[in-house]
N, C-alpha and C. Protein backbone atom coordinates (compact mmCIF):
# COMPACT_ATOMS: atom_id res chain seq x y z
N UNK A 1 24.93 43.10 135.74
CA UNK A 1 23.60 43.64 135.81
C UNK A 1 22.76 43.17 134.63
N UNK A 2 23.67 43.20 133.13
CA UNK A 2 22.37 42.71 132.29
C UNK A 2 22.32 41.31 132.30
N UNK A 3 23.58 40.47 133.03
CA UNK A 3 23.02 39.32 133.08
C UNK A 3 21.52 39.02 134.33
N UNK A 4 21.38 39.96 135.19
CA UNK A 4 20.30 39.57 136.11
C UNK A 4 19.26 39.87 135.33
N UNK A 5 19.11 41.21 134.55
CA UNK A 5 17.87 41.56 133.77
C UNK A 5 17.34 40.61 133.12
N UNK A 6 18.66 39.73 131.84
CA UNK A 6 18.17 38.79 131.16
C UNK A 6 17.76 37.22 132.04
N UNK A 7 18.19 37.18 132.94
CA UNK A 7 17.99 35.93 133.48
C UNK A 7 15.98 36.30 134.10
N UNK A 8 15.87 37.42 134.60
CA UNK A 8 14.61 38.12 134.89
C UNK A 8 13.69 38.10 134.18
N UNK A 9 14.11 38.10 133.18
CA UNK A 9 13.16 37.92 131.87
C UNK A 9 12.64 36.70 131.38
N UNK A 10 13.99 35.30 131.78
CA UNK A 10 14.13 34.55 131.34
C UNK A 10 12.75 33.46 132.17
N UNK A 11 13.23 33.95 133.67
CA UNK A 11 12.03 33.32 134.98
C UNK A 11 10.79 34.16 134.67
N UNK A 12 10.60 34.81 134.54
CA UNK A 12 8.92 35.67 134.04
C UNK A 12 8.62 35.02 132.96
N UNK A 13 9.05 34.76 131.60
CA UNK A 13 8.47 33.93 130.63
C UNK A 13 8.26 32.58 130.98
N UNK A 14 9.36 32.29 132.22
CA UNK A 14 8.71 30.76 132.44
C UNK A 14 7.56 31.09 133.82
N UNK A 15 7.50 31.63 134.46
CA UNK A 15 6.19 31.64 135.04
C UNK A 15 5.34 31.64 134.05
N UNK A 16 4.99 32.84 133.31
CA UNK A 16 3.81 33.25 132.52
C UNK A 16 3.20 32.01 131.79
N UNK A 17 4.39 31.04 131.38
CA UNK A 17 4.04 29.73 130.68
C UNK A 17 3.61 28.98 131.24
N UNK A 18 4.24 28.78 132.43
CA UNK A 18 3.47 27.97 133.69
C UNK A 18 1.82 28.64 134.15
N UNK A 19 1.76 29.76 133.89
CA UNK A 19 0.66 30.06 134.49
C UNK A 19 -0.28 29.83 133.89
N UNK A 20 0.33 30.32 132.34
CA UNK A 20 -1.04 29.60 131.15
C UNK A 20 -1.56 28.23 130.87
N UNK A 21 -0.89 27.65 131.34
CA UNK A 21 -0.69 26.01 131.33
C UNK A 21 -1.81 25.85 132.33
N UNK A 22 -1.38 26.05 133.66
CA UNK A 22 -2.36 26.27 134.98
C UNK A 22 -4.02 26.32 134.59
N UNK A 23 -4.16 27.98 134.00
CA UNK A 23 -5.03 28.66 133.98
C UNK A 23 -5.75 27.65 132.68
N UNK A 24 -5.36 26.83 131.56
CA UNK A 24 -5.68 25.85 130.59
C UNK A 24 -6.43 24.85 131.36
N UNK A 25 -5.78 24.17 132.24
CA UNK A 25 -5.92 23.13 132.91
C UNK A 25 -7.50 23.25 133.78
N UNK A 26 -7.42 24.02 134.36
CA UNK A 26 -8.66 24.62 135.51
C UNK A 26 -9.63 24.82 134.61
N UNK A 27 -9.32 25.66 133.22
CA UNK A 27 -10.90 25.87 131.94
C UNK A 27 -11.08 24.12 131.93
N UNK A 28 -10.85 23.51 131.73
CA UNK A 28 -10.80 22.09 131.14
C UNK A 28 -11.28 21.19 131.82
N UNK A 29 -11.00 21.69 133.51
CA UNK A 29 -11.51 20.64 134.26
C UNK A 29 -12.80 21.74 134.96
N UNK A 30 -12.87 22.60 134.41
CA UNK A 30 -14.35 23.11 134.58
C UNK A 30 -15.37 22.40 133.75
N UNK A 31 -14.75 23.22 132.48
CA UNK A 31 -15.81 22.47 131.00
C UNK A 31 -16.40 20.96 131.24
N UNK A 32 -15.16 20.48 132.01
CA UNK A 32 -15.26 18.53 132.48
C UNK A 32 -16.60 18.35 133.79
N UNK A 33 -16.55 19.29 134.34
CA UNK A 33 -17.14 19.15 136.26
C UNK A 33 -18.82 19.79 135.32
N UNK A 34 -19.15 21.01 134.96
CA UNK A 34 -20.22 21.53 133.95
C UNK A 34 -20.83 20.09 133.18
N UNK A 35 -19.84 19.51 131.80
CA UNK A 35 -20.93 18.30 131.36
C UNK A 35 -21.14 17.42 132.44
N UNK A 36 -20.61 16.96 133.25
CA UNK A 36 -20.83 15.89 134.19
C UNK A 36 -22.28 16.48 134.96
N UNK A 37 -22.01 17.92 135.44
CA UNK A 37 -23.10 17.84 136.35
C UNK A 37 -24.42 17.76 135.25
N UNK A 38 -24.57 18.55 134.41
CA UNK A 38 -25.44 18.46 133.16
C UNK A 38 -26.03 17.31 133.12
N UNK A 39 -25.37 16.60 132.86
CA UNK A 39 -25.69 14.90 132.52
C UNK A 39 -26.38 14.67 134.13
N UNK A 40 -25.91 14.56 135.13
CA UNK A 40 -26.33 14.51 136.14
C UNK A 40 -27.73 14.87 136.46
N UNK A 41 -27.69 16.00 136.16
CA UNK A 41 -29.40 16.83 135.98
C UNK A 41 -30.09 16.17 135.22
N UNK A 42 -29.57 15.60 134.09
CA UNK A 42 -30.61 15.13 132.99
C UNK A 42 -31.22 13.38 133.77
N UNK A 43 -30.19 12.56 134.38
CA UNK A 43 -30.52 11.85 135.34
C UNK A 43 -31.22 11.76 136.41
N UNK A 44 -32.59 11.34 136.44
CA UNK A 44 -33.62 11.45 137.97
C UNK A 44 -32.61 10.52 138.90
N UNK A 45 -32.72 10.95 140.41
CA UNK A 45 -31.88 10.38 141.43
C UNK A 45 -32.77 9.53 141.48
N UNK A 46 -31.97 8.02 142.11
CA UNK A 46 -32.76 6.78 142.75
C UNK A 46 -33.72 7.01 144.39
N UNK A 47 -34.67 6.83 144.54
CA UNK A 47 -35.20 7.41 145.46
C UNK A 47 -36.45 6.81 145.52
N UNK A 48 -37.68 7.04 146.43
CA UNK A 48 -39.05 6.88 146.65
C UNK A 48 -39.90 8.18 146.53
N UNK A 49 -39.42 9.13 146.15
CA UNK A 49 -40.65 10.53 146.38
C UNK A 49 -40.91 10.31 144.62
N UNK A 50 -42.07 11.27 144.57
CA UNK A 50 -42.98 11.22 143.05
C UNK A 50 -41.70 12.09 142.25
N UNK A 51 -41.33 11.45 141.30
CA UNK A 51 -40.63 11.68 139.93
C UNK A 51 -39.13 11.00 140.29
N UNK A 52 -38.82 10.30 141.16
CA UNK A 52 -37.57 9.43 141.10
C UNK A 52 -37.24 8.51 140.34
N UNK A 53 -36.69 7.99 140.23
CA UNK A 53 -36.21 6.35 139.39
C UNK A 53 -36.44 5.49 140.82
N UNK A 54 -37.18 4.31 140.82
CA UNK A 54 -37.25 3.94 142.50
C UNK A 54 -36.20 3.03 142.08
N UNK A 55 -35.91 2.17 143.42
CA UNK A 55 -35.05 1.26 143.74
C UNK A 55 -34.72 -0.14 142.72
N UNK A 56 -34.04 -0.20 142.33
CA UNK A 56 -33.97 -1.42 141.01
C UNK A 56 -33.90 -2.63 141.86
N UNK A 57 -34.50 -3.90 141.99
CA UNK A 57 -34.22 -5.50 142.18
C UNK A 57 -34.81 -6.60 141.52
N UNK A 58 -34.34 -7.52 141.87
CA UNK A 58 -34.43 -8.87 141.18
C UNK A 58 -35.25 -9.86 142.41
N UNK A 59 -35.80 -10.58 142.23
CA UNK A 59 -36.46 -11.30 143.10
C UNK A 59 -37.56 -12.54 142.26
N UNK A 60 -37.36 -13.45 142.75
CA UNK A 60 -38.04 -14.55 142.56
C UNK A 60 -39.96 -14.95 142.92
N UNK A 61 -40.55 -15.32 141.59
CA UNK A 61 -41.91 -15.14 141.81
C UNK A 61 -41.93 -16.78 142.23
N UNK A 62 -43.11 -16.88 142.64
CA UNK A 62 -43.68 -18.28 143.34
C UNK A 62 -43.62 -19.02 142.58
N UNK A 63 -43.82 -18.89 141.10
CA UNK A 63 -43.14 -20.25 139.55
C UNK A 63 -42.09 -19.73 139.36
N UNK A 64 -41.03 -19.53 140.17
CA UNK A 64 -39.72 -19.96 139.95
C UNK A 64 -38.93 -18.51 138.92
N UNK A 65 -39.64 -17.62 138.49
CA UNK A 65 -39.09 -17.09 137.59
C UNK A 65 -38.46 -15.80 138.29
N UNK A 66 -37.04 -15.40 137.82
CA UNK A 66 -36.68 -13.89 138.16
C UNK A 66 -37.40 -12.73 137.66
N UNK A 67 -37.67 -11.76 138.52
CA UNK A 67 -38.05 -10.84 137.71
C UNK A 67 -37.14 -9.48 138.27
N UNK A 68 -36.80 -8.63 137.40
CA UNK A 68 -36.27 -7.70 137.60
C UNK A 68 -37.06 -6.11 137.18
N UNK A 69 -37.43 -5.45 138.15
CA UNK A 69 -38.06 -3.79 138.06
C UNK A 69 -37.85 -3.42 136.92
N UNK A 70 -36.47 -2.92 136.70
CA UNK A 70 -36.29 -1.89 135.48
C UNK A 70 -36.33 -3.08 134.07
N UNK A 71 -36.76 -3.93 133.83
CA UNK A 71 -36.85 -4.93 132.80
C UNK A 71 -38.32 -4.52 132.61
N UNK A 72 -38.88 -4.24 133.18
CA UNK A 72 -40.64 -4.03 133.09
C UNK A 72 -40.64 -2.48 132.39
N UNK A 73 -39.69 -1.61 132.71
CA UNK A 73 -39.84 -0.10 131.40
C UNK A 73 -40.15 -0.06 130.04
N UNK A 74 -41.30 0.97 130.42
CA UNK A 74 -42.38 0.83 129.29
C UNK A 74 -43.81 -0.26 129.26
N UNK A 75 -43.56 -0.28 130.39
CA UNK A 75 -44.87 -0.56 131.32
C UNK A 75 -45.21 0.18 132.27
N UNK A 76 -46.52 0.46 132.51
CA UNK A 76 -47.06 1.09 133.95
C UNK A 76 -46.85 -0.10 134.93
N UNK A 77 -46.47 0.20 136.07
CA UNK A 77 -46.44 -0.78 136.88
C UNK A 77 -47.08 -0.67 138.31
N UNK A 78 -47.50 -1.23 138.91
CA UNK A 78 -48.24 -1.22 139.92
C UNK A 78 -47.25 -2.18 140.97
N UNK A 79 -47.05 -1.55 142.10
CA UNK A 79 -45.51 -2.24 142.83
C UNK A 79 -46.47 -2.58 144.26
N UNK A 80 -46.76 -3.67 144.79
CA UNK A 80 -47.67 -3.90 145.96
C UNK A 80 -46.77 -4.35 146.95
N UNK A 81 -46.40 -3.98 147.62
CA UNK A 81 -45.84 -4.75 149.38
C UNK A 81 -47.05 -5.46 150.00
N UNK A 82 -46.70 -6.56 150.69
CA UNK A 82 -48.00 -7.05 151.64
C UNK A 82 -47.25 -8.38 152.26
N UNK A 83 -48.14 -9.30 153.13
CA UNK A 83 -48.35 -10.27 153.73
C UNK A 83 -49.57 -10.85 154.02
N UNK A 84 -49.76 -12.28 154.02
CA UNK A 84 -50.96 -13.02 154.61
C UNK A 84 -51.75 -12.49 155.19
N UNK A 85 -51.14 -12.67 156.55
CA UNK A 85 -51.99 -12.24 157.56
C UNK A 85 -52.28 -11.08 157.94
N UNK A 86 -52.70 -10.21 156.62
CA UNK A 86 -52.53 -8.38 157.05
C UNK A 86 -54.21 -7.92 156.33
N UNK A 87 -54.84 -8.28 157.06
CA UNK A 87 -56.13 -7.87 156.83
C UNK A 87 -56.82 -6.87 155.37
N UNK A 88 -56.04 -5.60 155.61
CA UNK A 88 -56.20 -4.80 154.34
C UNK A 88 -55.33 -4.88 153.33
N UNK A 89 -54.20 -5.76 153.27
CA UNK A 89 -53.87 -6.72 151.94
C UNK A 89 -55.01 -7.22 151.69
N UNK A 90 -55.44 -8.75 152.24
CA UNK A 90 -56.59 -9.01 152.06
C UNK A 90 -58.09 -8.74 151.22
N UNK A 91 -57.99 -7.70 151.80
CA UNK A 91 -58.96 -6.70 151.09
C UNK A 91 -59.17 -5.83 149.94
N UNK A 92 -57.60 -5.69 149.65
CA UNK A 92 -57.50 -5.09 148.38
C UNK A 92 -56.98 -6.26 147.11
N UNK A 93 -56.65 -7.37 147.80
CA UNK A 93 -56.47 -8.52 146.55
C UNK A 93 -57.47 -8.39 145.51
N UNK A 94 -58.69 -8.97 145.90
CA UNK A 94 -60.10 -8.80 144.73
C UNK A 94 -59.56 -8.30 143.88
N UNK A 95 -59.81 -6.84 144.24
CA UNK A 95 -59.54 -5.24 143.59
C UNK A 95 -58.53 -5.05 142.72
N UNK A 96 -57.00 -5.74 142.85
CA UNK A 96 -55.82 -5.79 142.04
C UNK A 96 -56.08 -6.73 141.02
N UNK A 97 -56.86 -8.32 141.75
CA UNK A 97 -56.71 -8.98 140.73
C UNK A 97 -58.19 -9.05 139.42
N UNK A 98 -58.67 -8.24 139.69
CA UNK A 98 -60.02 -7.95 138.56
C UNK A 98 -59.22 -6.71 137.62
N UNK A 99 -58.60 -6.10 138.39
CA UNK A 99 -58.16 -5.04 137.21
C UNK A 99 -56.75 -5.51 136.28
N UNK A 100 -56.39 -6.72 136.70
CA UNK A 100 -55.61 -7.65 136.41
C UNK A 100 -56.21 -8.14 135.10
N UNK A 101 -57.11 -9.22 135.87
CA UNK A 101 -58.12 -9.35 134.25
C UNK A 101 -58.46 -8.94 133.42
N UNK A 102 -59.13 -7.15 133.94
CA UNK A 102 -59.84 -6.42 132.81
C UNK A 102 -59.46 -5.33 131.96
N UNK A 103 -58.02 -5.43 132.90
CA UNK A 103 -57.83 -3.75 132.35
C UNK A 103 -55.70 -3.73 131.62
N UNK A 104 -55.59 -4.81 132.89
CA UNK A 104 -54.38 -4.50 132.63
C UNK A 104 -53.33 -4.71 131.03
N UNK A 105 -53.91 -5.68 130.41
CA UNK A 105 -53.18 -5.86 128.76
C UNK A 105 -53.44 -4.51 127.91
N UNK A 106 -54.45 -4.43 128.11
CA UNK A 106 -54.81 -2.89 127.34
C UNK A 106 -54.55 -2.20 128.04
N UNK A 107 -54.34 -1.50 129.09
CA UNK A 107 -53.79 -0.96 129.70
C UNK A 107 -52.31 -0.10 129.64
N UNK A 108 -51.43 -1.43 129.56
CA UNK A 108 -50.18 -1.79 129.37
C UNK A 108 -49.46 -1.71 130.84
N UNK A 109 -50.16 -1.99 131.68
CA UNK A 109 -50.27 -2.17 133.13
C UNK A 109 -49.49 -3.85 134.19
N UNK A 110 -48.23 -3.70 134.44
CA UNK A 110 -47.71 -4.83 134.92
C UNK A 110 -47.89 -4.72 136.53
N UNK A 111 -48.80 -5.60 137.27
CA UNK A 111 -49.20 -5.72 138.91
C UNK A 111 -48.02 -6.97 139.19
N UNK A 112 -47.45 -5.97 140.11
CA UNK A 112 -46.63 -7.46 140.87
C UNK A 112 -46.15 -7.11 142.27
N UNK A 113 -46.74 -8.30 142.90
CA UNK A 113 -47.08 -8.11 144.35
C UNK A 113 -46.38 -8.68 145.52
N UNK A 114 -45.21 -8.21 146.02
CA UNK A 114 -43.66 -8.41 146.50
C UNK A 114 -44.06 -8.90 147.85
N UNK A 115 -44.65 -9.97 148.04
CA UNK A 115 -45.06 -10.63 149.56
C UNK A 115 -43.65 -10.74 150.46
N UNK A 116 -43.87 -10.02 151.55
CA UNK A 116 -42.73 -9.43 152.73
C UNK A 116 -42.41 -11.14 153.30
N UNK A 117 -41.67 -11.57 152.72
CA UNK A 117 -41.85 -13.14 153.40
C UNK A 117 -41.29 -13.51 154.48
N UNK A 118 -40.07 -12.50 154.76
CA UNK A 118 -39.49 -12.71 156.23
C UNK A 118 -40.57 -11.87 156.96
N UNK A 119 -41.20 -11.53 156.74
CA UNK A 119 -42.54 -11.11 157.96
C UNK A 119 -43.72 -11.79 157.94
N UNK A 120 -43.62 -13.10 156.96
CA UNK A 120 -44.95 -14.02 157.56
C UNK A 120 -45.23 -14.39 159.28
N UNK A 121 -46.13 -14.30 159.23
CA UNK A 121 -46.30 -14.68 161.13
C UNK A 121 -46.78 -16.23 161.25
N UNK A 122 -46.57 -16.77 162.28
CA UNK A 122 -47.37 -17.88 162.69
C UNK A 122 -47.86 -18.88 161.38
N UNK A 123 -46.25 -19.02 160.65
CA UNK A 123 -45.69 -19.95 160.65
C UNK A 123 -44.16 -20.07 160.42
N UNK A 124 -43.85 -21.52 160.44
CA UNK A 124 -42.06 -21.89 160.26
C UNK A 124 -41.38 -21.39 159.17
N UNK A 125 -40.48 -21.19 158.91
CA UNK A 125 -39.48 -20.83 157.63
C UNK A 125 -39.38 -21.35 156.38
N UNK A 126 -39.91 -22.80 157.16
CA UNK A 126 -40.45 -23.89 155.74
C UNK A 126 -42.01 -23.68 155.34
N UNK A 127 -42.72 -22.79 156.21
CA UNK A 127 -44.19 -23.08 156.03
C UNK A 127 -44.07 -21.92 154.90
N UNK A 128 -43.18 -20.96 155.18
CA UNK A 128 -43.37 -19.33 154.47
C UNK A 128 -44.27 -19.61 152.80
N UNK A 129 -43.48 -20.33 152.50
CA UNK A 129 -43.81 -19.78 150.89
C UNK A 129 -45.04 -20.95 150.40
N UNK A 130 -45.49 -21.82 151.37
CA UNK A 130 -46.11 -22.91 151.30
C UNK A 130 -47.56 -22.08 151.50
N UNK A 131 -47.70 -20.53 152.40
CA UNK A 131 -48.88 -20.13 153.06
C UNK A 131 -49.04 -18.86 152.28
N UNK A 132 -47.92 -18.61 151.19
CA UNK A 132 -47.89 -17.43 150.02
C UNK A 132 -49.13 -17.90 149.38
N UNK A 133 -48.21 -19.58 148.64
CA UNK A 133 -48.97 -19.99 147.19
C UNK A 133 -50.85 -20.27 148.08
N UNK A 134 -50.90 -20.73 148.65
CA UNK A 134 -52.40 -21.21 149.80
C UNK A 134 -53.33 -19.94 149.67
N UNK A 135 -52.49 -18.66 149.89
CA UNK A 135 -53.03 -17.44 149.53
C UNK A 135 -53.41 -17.26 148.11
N UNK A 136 -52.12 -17.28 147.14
CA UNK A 136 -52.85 -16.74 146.22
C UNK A 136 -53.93 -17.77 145.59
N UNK A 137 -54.13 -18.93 146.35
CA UNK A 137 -54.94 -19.93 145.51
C UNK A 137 -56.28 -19.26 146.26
N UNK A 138 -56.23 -19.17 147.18
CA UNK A 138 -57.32 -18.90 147.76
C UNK A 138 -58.31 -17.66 147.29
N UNK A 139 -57.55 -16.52 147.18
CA UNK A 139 -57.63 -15.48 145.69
C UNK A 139 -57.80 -15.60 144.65
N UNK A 140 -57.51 -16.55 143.79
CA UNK A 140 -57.45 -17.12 142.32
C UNK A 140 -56.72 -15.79 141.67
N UNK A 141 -55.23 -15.60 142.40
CA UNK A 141 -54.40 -14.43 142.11
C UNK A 141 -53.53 -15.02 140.43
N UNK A 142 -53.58 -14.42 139.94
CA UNK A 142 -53.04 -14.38 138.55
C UNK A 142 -51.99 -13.70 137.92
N UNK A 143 -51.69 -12.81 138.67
CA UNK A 143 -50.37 -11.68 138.44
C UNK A 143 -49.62 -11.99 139.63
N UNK A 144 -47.90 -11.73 139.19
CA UNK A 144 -46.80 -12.19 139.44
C UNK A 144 -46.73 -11.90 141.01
N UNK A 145 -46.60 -12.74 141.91
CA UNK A 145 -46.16 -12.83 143.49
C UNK A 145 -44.58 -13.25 143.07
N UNK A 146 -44.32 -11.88 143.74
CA UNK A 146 -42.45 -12.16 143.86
C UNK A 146 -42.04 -12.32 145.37
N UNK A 147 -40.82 -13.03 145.74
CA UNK A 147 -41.14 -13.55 146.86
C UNK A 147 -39.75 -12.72 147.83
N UNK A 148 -40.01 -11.94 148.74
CA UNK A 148 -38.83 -11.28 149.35
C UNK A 148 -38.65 -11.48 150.74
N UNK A 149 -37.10 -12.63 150.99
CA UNK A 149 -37.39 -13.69 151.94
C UNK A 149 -36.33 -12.90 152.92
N UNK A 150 -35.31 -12.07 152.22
CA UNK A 150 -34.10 -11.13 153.50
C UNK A 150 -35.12 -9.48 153.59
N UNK A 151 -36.20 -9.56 153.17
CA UNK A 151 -36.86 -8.26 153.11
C UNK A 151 -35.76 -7.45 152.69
N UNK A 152 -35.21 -7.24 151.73
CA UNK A 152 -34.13 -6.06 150.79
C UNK A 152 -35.33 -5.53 150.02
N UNK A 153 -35.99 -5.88 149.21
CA UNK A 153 -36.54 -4.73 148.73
C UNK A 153 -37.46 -3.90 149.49
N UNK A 154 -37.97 -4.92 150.83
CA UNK A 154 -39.10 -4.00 151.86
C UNK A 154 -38.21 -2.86 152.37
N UNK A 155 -37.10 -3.18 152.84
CA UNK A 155 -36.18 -2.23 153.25
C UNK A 155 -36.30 -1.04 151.89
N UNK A 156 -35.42 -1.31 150.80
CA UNK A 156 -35.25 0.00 149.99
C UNK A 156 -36.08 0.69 149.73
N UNK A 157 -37.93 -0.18 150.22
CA UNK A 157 -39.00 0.52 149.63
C UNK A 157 -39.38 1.16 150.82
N UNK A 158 -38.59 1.12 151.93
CA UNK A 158 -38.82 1.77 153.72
C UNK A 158 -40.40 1.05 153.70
N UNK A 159 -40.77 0.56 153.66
CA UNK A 159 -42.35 -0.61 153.94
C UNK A 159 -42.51 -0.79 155.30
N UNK A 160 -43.22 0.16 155.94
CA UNK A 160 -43.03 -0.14 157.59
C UNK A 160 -44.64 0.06 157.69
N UNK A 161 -45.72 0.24 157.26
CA UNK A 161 -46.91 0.10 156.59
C UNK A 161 -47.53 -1.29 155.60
N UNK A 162 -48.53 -2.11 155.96
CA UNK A 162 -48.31 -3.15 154.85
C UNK A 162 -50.38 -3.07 155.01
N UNK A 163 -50.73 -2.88 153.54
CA UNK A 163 -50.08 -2.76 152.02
C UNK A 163 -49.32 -1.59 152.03
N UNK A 164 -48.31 -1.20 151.37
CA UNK A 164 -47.74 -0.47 150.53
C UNK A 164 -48.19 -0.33 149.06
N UNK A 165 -47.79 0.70 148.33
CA UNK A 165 -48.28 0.70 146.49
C UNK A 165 -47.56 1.86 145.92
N UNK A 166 -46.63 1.16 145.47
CA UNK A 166 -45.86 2.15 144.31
C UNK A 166 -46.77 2.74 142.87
N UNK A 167 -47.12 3.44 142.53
CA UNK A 167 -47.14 3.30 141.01
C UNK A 167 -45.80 4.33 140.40
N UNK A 168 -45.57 3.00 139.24
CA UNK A 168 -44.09 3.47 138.30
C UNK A 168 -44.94 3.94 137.03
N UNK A 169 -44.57 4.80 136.59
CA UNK A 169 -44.94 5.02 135.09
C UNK A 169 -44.11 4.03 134.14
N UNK A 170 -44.26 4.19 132.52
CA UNK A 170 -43.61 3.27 131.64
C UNK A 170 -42.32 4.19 131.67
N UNK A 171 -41.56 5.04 132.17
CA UNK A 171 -40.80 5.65 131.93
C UNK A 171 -39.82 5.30 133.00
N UNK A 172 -40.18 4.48 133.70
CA UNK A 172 -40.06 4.25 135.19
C UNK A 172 -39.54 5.08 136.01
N UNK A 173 -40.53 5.88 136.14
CA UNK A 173 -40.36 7.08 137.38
C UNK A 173 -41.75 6.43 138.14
N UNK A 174 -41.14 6.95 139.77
CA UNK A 174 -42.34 7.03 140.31
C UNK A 174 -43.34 7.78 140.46
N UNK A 175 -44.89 7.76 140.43
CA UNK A 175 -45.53 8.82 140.01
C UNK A 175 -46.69 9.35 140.94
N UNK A 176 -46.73 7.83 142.64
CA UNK A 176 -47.49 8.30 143.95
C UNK A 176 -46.87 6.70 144.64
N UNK A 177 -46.92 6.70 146.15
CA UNK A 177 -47.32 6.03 146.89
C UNK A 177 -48.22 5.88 147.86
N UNK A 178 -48.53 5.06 147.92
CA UNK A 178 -50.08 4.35 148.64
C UNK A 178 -49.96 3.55 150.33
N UNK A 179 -50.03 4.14 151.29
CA UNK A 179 -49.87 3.31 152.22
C UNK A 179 -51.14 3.07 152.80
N UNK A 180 -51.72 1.76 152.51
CA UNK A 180 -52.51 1.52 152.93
C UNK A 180 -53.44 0.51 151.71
N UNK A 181 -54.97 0.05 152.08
CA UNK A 181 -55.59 -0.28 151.24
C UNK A 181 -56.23 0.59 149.94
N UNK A 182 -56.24 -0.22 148.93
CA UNK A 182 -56.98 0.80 147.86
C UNK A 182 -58.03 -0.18 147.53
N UNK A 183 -59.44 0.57 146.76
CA UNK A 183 -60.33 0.14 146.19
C UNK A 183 -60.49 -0.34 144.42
N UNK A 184 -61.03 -0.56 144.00
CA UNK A 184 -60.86 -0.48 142.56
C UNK A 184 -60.74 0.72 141.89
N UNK A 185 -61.90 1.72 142.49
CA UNK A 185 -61.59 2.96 141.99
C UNK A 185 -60.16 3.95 141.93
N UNK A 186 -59.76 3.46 143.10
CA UNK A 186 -58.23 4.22 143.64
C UNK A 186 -57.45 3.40 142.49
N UNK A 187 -57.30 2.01 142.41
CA UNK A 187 -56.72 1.77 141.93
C UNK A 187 -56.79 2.10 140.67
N UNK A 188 -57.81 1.97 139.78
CA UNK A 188 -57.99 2.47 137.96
C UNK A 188 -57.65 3.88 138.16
N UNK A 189 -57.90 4.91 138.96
CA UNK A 189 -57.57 6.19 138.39
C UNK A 189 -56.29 6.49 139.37
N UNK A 190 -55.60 6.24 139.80
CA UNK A 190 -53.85 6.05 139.78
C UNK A 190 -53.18 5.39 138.66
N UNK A 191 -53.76 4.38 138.29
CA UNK A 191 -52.98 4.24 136.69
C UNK A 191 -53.53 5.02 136.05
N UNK A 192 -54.67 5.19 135.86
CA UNK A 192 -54.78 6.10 134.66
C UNK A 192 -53.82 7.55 134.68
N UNK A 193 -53.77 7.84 135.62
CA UNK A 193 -52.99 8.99 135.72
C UNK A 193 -51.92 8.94 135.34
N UNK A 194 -51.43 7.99 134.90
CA UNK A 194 -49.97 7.71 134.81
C UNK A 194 -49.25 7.90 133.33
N UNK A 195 -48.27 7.95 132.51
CA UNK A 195 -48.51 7.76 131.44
C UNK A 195 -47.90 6.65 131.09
């Protein structure tokens, strides 16, 4: 009999040890799951609605150069979707590229204008980027035409509307989108709003 008592005693101290061990383990991977989500919170999700981090890419301007989104932080940025043959693109070129000239260095304002190139119309695959540059000459466009030929960023930017218009703050959050044409006015007081 006192050997069962002591052996009783012996399995209860090893549960209890096991249990504290347990009950250690679970504080620890709480404390662990708590900073993670924390940090998480302190992180804006990638997204398109006003205060996201938008979609990060790389894409090639018409002189050859890469440019990459989040390389432009700490700039206001002005994010344009469009094509040629889209009338109220058209219409709002002027308008981007005067505030280009006048406003944007002081500003601290980067315009760059992501021509949908697998949706040029009426012409060939070889004509595409031949009827970009024709455009912006025709404009006397001066700020960066980046050229998006598998439409990936039209996609991440859902662009089913053309013009489109992001504005990013220098913080690079997004801070409105624009579907449709803007004027000069729309356009100066959307950046200005921005910080």
């Amino acid at each position: 009999m006192k050997k069962n008592i002591g052996l009783l005693i012996v399995v209860l101290l090893v549960v209890a040890m096991i249990g504290t061990y347990v009950k250690q383990q679970i504080d620890e991977d709480r404390e662990i799951e708590t900073a993670s989500l924390g940090k998480e919170m302190d992180e804006r999700k990638i997204g398109l609605k006003n205060g996201d981090t938008p979609p990060d890419f790389t894409l090639t301007s018409l002189d050859g150069e890469d440019v990459t989104l989040s390389e432009l932080r700490g700039k206001k940025v002005v994010l344009n979707f469009w094509a040629t043959w889209c009338p109220p693109c058209k219409a709002e070129m002027p308008h981007m590229q005067n505030y280009y000239e006048q406003n944007a260095k002081k500003d601290n304002v980067e315009i760059i204008a992501v021509n949908l190139t697998k949706a040029e119309r009426d012409v060939t695959e070889d004509e595409k980027i031949d009827s970009v540059m024709t455009f912006r000459e025709s404009f006397n466009l001066t700020f960066p035409i980046l050229l998006d030929p598998k439409n990936s960023a039209g996609l991440d930017y859902q662009v089913l509307t053309i013009p489109t218009t992001y504005f990013i703050d220098s913080n690079g959050y997004i801070q409105r989108a624009i579907r449709g044409p803007m004027n000069a006015e729309m356009l100066k007081s959307y950046v200005d709003a921005m910080d």
